[in-house]
Every structure is written in C-alpha cells, then in structure tokens.
C-alpha atoms as a PDB file:
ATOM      1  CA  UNK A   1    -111.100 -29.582-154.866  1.00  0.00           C
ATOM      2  CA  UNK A   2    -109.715 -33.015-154.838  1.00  0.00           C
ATOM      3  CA  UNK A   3    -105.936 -33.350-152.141  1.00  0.00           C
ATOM      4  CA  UNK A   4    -104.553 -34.096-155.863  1.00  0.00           C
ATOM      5  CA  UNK A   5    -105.499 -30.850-157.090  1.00  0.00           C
ATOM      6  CA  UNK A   6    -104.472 -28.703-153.949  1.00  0.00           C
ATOM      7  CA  UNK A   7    -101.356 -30.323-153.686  1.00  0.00           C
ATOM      8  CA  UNK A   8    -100.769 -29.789-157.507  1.00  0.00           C
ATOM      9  CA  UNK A   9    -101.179 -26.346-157.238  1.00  0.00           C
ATOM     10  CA  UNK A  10     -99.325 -25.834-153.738  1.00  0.00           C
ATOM     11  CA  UNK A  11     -95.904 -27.903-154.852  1.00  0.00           C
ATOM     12  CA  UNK A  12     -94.267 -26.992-158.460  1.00  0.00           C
ATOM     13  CA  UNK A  13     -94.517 -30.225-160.050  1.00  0.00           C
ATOM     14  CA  UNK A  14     -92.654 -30.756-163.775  1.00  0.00           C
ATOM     15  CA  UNK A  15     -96.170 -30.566-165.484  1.00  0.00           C
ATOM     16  CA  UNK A  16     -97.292 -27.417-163.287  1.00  0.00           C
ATOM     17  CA  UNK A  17     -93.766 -25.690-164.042  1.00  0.00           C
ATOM     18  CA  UNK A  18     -94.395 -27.067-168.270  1.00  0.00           C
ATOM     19  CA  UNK A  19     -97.884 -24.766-167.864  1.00  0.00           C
ATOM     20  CA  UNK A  20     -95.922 -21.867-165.983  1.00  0.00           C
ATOM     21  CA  UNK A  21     -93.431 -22.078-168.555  1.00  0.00           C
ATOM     22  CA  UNK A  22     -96.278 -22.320-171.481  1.00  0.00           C
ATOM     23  CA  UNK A  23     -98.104 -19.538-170.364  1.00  0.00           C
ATOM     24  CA  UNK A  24     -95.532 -16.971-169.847  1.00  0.00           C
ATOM     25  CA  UNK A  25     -94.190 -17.542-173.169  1.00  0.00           C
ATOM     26  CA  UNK A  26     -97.418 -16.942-175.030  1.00  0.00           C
ATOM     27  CA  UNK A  27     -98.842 -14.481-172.841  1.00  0.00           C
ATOM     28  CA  UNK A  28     -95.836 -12.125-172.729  1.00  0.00           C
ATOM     29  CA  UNK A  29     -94.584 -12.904-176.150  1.00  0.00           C
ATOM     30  CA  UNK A  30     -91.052 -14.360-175.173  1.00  0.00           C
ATOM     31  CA  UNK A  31     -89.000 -16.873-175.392  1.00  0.00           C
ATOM     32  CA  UNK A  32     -88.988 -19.823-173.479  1.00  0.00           C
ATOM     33  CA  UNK A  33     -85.229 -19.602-172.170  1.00  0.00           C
ATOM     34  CA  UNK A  34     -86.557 -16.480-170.981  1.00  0.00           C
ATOM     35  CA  UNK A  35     -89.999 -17.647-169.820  1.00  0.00           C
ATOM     36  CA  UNK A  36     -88.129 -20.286-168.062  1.00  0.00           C
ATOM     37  CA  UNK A  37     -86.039 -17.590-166.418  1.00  0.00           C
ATOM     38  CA  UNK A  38     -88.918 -15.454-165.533  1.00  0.00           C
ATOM     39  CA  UNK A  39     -91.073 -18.568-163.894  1.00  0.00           C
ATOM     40  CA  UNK A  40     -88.008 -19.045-161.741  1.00  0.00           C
ATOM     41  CA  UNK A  41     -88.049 -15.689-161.016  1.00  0.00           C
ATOM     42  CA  UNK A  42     -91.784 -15.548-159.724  1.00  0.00           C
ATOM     43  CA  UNK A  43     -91.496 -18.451-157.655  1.00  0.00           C
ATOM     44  CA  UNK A  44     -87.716 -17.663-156.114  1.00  0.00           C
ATOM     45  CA  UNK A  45     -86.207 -20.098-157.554  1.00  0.00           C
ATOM     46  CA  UNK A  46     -82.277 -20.656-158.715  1.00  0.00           C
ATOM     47  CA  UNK A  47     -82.075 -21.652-162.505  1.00  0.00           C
ATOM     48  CA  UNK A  48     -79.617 -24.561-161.917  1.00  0.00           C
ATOM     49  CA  UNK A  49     -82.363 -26.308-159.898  1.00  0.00           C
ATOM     50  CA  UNK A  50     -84.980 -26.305-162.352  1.00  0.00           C
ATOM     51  CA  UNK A  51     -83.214 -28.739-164.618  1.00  0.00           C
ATOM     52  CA  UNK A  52     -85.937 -31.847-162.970  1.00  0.00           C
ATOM     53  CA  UNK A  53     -88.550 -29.598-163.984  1.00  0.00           C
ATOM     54  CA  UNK A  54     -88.147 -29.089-167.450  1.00  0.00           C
ATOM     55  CA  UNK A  55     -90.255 -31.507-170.146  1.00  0.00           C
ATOM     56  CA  UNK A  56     -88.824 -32.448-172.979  1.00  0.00           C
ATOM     57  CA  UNK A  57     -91.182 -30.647-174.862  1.00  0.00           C
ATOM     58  CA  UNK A  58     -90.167 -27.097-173.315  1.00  0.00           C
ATOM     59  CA  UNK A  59     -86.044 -28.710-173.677  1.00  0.00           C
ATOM     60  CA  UNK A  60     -87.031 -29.307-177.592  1.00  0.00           C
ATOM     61  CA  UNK A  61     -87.881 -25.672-177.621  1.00  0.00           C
ATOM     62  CA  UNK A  62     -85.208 -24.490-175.942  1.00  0.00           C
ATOM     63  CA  UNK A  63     -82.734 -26.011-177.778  1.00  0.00           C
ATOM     64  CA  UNK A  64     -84.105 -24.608-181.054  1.00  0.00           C
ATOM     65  CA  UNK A  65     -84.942 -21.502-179.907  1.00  0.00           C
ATOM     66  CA  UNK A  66     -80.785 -21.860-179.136  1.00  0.00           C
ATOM     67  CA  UNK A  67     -80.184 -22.952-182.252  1.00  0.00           C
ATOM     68  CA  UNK A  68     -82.231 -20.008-183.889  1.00  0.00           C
ATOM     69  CA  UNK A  69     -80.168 -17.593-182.028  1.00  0.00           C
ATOM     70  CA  UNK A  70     -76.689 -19.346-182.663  1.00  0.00           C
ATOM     71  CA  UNK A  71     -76.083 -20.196-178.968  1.00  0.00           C
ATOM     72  CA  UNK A  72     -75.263 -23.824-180.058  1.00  0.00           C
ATOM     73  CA  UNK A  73     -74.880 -25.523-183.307  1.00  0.00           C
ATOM     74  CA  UNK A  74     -77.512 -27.070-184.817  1.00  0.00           C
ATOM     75  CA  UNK A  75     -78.543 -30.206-186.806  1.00  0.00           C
ATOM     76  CA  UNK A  76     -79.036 -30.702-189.919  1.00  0.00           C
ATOM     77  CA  UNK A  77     -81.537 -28.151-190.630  1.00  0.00           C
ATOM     78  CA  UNK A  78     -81.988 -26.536-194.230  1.00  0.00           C
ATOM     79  CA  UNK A  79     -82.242 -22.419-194.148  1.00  0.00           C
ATOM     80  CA  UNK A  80     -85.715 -21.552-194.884  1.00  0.00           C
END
C-alpha cells in the first residue's frame, strides 16, 4: 500500500467522505441528507463541519432530494 493510499484511508478526505456518503445511501436504502448524517455519525463528527467535504455531486442530490420533499423550493421542474 502506497503512503497515498494509507493516508487516504486514515484522514477523511472530500472524495473518501463522497464514497462514505455513496455507499451508505445505496447500501441502507436512504437518503443522502440522511446518509450524510449517518457518515458523520460513524466517524464523530458535527454536521456543520462537513460542509468542505461535500461534492457537488452529493450537494446536487441533496438539494433535490430537498426539493422532492418540499424542504426548499425548487426550479423549474415539470411534475412527472
């Protein structure tokens, strides 16, 4: 194992916290608000801090999976 990879998996990086994220989500068949909650959970972490380690791909779903539920307004989207 390359110092790359061990440090990878030692610190919470924003593309190690993306997988985290990714994987509790599909594996547990939740949301990812909630998987987000529950990674910060396992590793101890408080949710305001996490805000650096959020991609914009899991903030995309986030904010539609907000929109879905009618926690903020949404965009122009057509009812389908």
């Amino acid at each position: 194992m390359s110092i790359d990879e061990e440090l990878e998996n030692t610190i919470l990086t924003k593309k190690r916290f993306t997988k985290l994220v990714e994987e509790k989500a599909s594996a547990s068949k939740i949301g990812y608000i909630d998987a987000v909650i529950e990674v910060c959970k396992d590793f101890d972490i408080d949710t305001a801090d996490v805000g650096n380690l959020i991609s914009p791909i899991i903030k995309n779903k986030i904010e539609a999976e907000a929109i879905d539920l009618n926690m903020i307004k949404g965009g122009n989207q057509l009812p389908i």
